[in-house]
N, C-alpha and C. Protein backbone atom coordinates (compact mmCIF):
# COMPACT_ATOMS: atom_id res chain seq x y z
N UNK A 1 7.75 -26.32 17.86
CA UNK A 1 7.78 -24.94 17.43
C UNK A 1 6.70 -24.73 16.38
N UNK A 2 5.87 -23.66 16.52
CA UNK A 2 5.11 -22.85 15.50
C UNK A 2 5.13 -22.02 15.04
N UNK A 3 4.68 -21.91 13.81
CA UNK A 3 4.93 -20.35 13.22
C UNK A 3 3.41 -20.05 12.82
N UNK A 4 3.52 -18.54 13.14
CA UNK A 4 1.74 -18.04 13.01
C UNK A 4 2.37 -16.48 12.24
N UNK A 5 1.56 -16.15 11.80
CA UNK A 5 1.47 -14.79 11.19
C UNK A 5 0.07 -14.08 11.83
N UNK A 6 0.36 -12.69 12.73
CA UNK A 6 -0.68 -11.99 12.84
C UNK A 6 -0.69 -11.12 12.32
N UNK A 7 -1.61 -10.32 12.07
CA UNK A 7 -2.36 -9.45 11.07
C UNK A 7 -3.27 -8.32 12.43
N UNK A 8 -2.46 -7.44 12.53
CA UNK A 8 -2.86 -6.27 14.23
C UNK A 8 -3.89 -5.29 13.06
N UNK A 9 -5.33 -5.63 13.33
CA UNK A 9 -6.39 -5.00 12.89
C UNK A 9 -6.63 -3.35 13.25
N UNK A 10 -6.01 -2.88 14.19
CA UNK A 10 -6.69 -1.75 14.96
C UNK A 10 -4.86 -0.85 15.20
N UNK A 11 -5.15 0.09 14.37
CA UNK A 11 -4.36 1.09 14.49
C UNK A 11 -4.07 1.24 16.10
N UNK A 12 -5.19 1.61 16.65
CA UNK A 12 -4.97 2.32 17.74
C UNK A 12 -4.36 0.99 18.94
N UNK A 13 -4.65 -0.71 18.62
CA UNK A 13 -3.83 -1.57 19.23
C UNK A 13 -2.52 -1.43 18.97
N UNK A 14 -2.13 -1.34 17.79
CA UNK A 14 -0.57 -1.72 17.53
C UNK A 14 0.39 -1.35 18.35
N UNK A 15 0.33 -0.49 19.00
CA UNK A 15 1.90 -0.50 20.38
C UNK A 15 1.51 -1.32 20.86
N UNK A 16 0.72 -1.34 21.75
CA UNK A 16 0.06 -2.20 22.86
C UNK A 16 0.26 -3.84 22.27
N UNK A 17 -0.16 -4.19 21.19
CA UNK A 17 0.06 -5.66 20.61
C UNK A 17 1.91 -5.71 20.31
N UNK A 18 2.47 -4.70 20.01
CA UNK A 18 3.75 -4.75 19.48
C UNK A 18 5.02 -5.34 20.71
N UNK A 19 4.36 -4.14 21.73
CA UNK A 19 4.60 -3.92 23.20
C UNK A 19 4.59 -5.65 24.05
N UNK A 20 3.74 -6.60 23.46
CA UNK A 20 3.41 -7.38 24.29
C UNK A 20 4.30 -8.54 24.01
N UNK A 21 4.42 -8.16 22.05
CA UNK A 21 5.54 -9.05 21.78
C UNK A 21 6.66 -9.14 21.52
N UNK A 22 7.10 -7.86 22.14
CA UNK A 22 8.63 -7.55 22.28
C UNK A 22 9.13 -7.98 23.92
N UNK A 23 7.70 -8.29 24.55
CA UNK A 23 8.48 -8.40 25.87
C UNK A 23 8.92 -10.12 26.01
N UNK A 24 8.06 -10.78 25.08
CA UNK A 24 7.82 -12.15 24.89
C UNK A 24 9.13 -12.52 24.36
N UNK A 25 9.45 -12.06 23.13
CA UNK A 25 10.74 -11.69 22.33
C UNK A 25 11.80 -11.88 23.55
N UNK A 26 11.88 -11.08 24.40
CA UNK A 26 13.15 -10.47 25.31
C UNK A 26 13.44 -11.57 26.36
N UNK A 27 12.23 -12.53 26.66
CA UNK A 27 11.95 -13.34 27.56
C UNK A 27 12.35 -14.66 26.62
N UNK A 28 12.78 -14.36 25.58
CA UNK A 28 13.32 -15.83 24.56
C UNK A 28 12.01 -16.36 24.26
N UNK A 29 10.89 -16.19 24.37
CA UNK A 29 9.29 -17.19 24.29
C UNK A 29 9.08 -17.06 23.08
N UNK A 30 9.27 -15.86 22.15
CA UNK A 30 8.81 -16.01 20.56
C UNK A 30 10.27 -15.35 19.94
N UNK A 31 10.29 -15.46 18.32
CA UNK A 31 11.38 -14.46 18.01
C UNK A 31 10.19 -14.09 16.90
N UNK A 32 10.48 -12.69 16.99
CA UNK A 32 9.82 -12.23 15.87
C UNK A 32 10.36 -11.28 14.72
N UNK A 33 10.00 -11.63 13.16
CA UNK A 33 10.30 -11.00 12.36
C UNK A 33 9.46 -10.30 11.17
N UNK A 34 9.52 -9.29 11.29
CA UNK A 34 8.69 -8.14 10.50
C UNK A 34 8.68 -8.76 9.11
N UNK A 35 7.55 -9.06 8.59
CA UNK A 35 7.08 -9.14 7.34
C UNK A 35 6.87 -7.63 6.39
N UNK A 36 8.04 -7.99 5.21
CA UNK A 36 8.11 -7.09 4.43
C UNK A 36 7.14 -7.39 3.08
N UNK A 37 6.36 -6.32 2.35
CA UNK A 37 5.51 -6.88 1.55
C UNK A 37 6.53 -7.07 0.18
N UNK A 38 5.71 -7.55 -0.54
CA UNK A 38 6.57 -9.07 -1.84
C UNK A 38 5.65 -8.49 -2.77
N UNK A 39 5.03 -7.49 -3.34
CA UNK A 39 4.52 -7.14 -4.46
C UNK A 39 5.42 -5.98 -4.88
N UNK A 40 4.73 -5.88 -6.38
CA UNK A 40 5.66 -5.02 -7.21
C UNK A 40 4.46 -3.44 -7.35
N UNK A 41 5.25 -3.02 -7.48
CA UNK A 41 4.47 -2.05 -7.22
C UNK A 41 4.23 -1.65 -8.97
N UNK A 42 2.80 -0.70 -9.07
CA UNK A 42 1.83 -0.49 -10.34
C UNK A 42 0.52 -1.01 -10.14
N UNK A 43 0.07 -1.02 -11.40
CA UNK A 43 -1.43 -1.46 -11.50
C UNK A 43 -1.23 -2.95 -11.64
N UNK A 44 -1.95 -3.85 -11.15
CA UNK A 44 -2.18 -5.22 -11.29
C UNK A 44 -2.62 -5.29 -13.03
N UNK A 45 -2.05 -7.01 -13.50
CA UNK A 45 -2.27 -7.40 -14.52
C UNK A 45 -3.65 -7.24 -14.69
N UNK A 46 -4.44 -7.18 -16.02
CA UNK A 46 -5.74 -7.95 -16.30
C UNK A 46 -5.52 -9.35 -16.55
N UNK A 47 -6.85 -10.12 -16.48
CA UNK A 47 -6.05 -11.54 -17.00
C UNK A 47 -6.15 -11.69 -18.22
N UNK A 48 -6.24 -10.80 -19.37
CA UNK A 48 -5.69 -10.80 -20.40
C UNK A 48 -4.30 -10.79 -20.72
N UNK A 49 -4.06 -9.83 -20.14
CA UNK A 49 -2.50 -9.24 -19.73
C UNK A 49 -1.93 -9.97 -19.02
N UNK A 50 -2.37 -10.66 -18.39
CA UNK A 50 -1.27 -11.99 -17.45
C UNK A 50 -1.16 -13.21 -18.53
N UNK A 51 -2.49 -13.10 -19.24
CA UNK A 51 -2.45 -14.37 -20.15
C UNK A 51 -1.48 -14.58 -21.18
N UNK A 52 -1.23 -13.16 -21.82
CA UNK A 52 -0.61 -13.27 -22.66
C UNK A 52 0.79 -12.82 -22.56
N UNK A 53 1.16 -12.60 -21.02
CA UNK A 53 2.48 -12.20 -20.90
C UNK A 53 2.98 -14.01 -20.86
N UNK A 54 1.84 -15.11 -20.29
CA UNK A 54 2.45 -15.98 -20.20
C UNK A 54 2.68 -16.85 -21.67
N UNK A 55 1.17 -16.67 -22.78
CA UNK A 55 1.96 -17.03 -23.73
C UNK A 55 3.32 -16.52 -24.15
N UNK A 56 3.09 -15.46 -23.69
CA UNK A 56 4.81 -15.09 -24.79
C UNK A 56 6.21 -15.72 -24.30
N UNK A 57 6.00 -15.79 -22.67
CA UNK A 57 6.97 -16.51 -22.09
C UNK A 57 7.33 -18.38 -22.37
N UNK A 58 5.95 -18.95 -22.94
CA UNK A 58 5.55 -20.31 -23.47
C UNK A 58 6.59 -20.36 -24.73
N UNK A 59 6.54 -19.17 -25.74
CA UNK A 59 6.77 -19.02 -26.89
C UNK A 59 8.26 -18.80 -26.87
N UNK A 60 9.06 -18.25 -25.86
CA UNK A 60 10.22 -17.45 -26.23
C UNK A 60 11.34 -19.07 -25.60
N UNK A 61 12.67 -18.61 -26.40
CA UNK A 61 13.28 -19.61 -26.05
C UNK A 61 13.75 -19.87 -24.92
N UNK A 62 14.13 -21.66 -24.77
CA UNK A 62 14.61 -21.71 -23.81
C UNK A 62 16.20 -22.16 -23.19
N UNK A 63 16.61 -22.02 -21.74
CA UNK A 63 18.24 -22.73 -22.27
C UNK A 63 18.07 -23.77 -21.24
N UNK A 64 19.21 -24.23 -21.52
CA UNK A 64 19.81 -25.45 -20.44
C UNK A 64 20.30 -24.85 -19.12
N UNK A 65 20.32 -25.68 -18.34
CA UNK A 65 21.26 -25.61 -17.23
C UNK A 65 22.73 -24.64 -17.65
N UNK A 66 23.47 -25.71 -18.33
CA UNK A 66 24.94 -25.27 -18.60
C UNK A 66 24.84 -24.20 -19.72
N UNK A 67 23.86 -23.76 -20.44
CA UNK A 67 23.62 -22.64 -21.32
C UNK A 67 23.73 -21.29 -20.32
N UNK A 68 22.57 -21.82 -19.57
CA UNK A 68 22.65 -20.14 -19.01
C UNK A 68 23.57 -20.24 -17.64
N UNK A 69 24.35 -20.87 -17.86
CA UNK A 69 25.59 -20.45 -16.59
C UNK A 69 26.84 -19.89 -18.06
N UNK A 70 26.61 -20.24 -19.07
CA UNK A 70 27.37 -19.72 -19.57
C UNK A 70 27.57 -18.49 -20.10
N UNK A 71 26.15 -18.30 -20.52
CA UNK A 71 25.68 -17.01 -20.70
C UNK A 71 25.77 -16.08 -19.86
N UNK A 72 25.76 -16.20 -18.56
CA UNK A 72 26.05 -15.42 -17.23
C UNK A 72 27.22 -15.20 -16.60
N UNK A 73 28.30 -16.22 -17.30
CA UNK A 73 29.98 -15.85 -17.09
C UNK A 73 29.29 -16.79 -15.78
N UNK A 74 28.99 -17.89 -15.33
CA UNK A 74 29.38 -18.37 -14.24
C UNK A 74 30.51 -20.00 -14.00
């Protein structure tokens, strides 16, 4: 088994490419699942602004395992 990710370049393909792999799908040959995007939405960091969000995260405290299950009521 493989897994591939395509990327359908051409508006005006996408049924036609969608079409081809839903029939593939139906025939058991692929299963396919829609990739949802994983960004946050706003303006991207600068890398100033990434830099120093990570010092601060370097800087701020930290817990244990059994700290923060406690802290969380778990």
């Amino acid at each position: 088994m493989r897994t591939i990710e395509v990327d359908i370049l051409s508006d005006q393909d996408e049924e036609l490419i969608l079409s081809v792999l839903r029939a593939f799908e139906q025939q058991n040959r692929v299963s396919l699942k829609e990739k949802t995007e994983s960004h946050m939405p706003g303006k991207p960091f600068t890398e100033s602004e990434f830099d120093q969000l990570v010092d601060r995260a370097e800087k701020s405290r930290t817990y244990s395992y059994e700290e923060a299950k406690a802290f969380l009521g778990l």
